[in-house]
PDB file of N, CA and C in Angstrom:
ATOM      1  N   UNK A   1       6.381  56.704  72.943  1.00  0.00           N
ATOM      2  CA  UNK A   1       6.250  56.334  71.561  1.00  0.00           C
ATOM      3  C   UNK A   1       7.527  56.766  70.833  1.00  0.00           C
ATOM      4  N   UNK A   2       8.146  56.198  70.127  1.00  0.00           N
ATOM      5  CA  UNK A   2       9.193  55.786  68.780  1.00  0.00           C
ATOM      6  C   UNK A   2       8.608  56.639  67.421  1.00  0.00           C
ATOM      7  N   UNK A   3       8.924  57.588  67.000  1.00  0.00           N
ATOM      8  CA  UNK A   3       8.929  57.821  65.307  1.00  0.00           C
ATOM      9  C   UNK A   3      10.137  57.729  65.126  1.00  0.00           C
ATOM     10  N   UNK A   4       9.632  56.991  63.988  1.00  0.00           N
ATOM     11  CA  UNK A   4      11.049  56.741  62.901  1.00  0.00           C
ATOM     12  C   UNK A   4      10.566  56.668  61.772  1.00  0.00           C
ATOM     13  N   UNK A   5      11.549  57.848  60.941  1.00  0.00           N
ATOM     14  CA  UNK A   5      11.143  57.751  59.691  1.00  0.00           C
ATOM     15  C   UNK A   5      13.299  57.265  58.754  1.00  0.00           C
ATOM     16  N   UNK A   6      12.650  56.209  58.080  1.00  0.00           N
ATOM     17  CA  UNK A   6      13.635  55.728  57.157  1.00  0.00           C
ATOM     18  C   UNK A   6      13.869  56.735  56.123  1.00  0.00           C
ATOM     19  N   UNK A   7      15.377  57.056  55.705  1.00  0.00           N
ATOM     20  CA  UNK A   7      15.647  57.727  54.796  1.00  0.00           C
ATOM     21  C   UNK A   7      16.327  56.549  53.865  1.00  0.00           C
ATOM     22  N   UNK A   8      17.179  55.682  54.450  1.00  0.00           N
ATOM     23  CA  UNK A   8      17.690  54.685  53.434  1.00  0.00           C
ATOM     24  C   UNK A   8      18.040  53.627  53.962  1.00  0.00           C
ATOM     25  N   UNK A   9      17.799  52.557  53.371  1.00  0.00           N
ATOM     26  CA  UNK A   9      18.096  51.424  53.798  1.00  0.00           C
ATOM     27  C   UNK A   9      18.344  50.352  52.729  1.00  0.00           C
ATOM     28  N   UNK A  10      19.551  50.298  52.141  1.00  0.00           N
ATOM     29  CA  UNK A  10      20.058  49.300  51.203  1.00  0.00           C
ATOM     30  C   UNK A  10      21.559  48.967  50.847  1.00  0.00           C
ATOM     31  N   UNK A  11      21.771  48.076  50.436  1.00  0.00           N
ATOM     32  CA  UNK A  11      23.408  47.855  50.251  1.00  0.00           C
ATOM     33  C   UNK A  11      23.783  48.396  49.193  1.00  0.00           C
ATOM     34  N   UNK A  12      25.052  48.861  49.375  1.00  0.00           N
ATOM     35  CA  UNK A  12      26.260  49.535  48.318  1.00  0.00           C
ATOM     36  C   UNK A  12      26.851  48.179  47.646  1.00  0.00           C
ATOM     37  N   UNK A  13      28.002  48.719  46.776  1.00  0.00           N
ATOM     38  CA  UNK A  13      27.914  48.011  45.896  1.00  0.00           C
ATOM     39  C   UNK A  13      28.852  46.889  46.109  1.00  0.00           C
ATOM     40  N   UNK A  14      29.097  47.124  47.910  1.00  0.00           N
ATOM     41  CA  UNK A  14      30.422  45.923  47.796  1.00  0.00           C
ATOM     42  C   UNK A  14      29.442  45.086  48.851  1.00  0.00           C
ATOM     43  N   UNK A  15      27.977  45.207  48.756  1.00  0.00           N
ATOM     44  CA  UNK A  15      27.007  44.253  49.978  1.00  0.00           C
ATOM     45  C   UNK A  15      26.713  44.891  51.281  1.00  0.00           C
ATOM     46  N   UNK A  16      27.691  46.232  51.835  1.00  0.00           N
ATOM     47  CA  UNK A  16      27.408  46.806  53.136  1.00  0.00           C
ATOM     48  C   UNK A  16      26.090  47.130  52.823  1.00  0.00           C
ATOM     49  N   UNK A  17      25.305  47.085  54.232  1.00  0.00           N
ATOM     50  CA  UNK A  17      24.313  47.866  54.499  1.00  0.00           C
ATOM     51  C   UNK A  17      24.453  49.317  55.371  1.00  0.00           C
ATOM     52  N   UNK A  18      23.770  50.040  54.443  1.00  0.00           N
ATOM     53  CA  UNK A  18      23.445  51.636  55.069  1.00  0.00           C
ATOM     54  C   UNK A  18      22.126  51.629  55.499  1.00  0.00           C
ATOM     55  N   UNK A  19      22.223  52.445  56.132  1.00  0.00           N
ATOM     56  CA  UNK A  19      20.516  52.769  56.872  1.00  0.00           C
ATOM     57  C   UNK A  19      20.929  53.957  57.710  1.00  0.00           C
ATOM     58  N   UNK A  20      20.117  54.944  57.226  1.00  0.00           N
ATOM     59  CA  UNK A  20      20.092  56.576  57.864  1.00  0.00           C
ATOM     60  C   UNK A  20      18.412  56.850  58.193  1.00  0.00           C
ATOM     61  N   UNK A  21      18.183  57.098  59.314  1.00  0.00           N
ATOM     62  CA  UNK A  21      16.793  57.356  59.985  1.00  0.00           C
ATOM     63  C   UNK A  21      17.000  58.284  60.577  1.00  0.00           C
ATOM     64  N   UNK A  22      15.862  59.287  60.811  1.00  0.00           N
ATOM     65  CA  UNK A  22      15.364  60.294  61.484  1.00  0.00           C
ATOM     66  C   UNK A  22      14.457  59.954  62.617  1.00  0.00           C
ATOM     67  N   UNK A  23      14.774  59.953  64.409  1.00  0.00           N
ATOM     68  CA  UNK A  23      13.873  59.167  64.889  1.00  0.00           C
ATOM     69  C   UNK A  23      13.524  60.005  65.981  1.00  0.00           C
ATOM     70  N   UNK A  24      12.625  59.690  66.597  1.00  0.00           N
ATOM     71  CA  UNK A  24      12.666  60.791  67.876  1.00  0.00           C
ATOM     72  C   UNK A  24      11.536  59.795  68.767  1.00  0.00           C
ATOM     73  N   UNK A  25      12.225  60.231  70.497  1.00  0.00           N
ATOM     74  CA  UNK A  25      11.240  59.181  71.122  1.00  0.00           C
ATOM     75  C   UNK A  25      10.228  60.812  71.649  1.00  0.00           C
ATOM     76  N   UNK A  26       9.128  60.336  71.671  1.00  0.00           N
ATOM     77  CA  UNK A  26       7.997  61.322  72.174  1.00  0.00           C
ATOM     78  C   UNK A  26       7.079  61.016  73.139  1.00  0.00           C
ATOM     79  N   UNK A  27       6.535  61.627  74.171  1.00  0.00           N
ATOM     80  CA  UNK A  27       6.126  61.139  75.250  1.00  0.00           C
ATOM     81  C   UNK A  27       4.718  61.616  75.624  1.00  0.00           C
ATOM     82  N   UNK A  28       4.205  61.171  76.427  1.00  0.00           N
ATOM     83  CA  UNK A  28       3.075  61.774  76.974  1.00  0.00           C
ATOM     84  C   UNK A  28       1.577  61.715  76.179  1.00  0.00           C
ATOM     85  N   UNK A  29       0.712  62.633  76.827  1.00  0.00           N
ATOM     86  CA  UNK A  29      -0.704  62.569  75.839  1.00  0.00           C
ATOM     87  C   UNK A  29      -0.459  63.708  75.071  1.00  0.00           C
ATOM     88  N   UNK A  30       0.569  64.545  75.245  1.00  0.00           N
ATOM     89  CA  UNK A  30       0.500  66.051  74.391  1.00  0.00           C
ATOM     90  C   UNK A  30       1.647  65.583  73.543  1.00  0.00           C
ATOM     91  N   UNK A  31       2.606  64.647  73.489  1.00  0.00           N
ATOM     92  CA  UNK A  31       3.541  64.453  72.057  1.00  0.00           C
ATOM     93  C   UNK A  31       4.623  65.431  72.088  1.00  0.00           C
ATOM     94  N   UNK A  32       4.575  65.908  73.600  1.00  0.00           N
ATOM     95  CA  UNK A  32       6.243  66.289  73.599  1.00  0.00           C
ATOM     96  C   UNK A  32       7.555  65.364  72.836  1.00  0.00           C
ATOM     97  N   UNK A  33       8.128  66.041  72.115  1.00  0.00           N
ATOM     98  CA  UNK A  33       9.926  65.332  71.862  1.00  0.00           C
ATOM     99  C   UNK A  33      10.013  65.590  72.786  1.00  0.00           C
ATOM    100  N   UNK A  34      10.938  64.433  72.884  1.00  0.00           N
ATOM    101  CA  UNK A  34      11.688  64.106  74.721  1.00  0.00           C
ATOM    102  C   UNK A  34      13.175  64.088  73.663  1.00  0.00           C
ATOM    103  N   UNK A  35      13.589  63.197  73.098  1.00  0.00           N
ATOM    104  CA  UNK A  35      14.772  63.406  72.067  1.00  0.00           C
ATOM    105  C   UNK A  35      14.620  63.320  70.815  1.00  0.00           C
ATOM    106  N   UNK A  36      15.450  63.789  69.809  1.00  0.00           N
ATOM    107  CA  UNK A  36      15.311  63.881  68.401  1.00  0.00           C
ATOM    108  C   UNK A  36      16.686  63.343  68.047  1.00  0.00           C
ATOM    109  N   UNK A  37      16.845  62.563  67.196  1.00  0.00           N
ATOM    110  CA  UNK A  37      18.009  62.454  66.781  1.00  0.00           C
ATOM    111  C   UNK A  37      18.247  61.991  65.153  1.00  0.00           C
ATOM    112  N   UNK A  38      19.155  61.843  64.317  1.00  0.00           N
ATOM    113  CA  UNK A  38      19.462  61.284  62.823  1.00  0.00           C
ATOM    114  C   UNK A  38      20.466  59.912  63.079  1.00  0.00           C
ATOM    115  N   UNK A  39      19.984  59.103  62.495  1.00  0.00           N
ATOM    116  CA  UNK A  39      21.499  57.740  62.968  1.00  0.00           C
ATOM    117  C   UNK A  39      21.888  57.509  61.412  1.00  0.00           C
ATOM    118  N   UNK A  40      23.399  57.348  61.214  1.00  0.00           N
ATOM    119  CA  UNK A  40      23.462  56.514  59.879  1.00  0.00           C
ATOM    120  C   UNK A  40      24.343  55.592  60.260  1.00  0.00           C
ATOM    121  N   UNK A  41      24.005  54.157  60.124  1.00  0.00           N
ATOM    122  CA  UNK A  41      24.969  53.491  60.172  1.00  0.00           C
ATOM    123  C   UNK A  41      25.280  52.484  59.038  1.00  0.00           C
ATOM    124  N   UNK A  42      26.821  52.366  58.642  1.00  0.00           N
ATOM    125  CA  UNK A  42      26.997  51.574  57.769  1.00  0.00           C
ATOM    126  C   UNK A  42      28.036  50.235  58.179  1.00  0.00           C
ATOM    127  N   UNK A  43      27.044  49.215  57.829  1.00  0.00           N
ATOM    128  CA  UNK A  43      27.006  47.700  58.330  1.00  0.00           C
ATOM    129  C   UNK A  43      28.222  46.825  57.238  1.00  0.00           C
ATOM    130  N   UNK A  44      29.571  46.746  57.341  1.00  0.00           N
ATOM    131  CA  UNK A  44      30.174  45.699  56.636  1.00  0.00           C
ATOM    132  C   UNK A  44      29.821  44.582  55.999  1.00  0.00           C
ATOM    133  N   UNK A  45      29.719  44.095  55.365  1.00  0.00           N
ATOM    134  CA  UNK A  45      28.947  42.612  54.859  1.00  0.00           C
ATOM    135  C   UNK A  45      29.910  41.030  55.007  1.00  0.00           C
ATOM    136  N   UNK A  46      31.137  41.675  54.241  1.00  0.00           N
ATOM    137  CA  UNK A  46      31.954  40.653  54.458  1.00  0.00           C
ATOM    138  C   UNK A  46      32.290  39.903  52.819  1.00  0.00           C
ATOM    139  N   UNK A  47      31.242  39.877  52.556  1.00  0.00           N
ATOM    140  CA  UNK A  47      31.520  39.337  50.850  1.00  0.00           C
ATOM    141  C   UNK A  47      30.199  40.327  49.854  1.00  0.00           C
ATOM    142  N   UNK A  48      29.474  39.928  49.066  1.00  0.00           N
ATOM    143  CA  UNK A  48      28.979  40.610  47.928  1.00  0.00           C
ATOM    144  C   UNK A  48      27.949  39.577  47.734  1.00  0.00           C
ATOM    145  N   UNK A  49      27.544  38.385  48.442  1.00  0.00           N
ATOM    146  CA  UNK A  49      26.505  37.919  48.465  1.00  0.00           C
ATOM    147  C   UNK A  49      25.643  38.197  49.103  1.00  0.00           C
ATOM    148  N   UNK A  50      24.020  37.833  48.361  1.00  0.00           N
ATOM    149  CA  UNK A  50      22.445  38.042  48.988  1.00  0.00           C
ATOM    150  C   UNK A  50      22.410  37.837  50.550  1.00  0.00           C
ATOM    151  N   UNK A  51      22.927  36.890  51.270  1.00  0.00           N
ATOM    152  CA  UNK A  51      23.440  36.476  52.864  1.00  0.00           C
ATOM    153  C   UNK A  51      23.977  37.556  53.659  1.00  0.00           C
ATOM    154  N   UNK A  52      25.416  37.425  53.112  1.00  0.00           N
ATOM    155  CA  UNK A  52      25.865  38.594  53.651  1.00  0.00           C
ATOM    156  C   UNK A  52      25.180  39.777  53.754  1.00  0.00           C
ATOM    157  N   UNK A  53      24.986  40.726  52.790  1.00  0.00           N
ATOM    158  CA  UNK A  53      23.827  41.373  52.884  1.00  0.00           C
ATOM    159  C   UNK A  53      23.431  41.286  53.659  1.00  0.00           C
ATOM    160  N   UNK A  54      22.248  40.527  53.548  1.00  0.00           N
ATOM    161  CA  UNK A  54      20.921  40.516  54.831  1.00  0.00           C
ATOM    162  C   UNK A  54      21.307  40.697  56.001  1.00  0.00           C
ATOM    163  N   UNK A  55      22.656  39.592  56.028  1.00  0.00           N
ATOM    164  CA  UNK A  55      22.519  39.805  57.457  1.00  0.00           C
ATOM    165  C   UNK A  55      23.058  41.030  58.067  1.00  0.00           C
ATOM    166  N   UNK A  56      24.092  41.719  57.016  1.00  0.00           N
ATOM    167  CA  UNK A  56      24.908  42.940  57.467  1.00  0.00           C
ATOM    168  C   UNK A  56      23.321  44.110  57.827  1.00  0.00           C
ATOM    169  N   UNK A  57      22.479  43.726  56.475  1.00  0.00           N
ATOM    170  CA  UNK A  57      21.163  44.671  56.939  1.00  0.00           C
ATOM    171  C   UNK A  57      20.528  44.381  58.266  1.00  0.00           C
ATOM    172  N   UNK A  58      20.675  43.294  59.019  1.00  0.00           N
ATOM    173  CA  UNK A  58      19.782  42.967  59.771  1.00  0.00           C
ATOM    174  C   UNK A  58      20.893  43.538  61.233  1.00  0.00           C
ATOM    175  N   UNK A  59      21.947  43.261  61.151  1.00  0.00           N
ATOM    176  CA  UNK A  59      22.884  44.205  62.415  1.00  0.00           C
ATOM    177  C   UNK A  59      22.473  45.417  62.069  1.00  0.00           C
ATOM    178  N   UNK A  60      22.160  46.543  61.138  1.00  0.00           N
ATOM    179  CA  UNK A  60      22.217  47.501  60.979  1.00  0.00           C
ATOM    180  C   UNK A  60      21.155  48.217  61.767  1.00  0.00           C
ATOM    181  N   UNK A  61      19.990  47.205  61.508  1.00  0.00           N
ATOM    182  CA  UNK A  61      18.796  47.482  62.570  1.00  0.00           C
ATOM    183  C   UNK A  61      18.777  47.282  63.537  1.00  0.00           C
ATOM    184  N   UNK A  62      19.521  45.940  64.383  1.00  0.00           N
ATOM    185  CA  UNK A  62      20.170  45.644  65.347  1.00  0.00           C
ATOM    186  C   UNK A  62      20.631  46.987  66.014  1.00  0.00           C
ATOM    187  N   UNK A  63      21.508  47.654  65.278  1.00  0.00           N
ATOM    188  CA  UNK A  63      22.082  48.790  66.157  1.00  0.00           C
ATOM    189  C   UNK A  63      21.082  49.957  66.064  1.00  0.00           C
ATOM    190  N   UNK A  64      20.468  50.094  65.247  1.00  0.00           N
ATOM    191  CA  UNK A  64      19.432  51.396  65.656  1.00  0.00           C
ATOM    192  C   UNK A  64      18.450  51.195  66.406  1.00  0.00           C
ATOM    193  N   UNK A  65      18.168  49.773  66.519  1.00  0.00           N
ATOM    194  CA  UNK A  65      17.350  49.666  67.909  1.00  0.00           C
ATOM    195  C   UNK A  65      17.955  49.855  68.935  1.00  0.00           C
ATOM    196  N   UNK A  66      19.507  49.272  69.159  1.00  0.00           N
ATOM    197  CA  UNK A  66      19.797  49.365  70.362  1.00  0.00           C
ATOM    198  C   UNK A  66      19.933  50.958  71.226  1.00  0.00           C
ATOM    199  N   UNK A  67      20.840  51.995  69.789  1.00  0.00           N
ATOM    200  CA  UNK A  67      20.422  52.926  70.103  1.00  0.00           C
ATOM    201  C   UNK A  67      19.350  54.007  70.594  1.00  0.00           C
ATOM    202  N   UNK A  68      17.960  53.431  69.833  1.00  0.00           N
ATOM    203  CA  UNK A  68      17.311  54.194  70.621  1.00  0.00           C
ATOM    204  C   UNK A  68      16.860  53.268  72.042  1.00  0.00           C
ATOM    205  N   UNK A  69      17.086  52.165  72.183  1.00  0.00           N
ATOM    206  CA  UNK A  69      16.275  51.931  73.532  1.00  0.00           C
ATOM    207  C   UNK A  69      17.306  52.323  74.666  1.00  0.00           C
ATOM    208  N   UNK A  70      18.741  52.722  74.375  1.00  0.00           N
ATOM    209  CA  UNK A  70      19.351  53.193  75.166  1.00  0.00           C
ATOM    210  C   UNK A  70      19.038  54.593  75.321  1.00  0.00           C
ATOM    211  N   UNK A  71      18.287  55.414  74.348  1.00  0.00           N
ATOM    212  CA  UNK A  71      17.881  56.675  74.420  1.00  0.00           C
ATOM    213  C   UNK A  71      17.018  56.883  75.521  1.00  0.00           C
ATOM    214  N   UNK A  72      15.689  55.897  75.243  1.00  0.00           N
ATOM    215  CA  UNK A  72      14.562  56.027  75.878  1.00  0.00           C
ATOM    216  C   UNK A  72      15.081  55.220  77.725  1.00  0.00           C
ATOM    217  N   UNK A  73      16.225  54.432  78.060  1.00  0.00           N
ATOM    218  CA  UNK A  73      16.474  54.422  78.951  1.00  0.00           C
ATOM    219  C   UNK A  73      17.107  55.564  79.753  1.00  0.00           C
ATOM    220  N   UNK A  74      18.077  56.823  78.960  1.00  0.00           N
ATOM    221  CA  UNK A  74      18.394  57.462  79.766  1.00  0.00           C
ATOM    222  C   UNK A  74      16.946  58.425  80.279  1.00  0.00           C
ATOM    223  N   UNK A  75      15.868  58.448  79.200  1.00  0.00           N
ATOM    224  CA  UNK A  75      15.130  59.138  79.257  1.00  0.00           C
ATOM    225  C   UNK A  75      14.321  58.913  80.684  1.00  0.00           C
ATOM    226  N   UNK A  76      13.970  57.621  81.056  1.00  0.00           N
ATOM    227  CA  UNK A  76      13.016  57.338  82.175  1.00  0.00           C
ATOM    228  C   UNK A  76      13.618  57.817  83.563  1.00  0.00           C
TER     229      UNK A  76
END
């Protein structure tokens, strides 16, 4: 199992997206942390439109997924 708790997730003022989470993968029937970690990543947009944006938000999640499923792969 995945917790993730969102601390922020919205664009600055030139359209990048930020997103900083607190996540940790946890295992088992007793809920050992297996890893804990904080990610912030900030996503370029490209221009200052609603589009851009999104989509810069939507890589942003892009990469914190990828990160943790590379977590939970070294984990297995």
């Amino acid at each position: 199992m995945v917790e993730i708790d969102v601390l922020r997730f919205e664009r600055d003022t030139t359209g990048a997206a930020e997103l900083l989470a607190r996540w940790a993968v946890v295992g088992g029937s007793d809920g050992e942390v297996l890893e804990a970690k904080e990610t912030r990543i900030n996503e370029p947009a490209g221009s200052r439109t609603t589009e851009a944006s999104v989509a810069a938000l939507s890589r942003a999640l892009a990469r914190l997924s990828r990160e943790i499923a590379a977590s939970i792969r070294r984990l297995e």
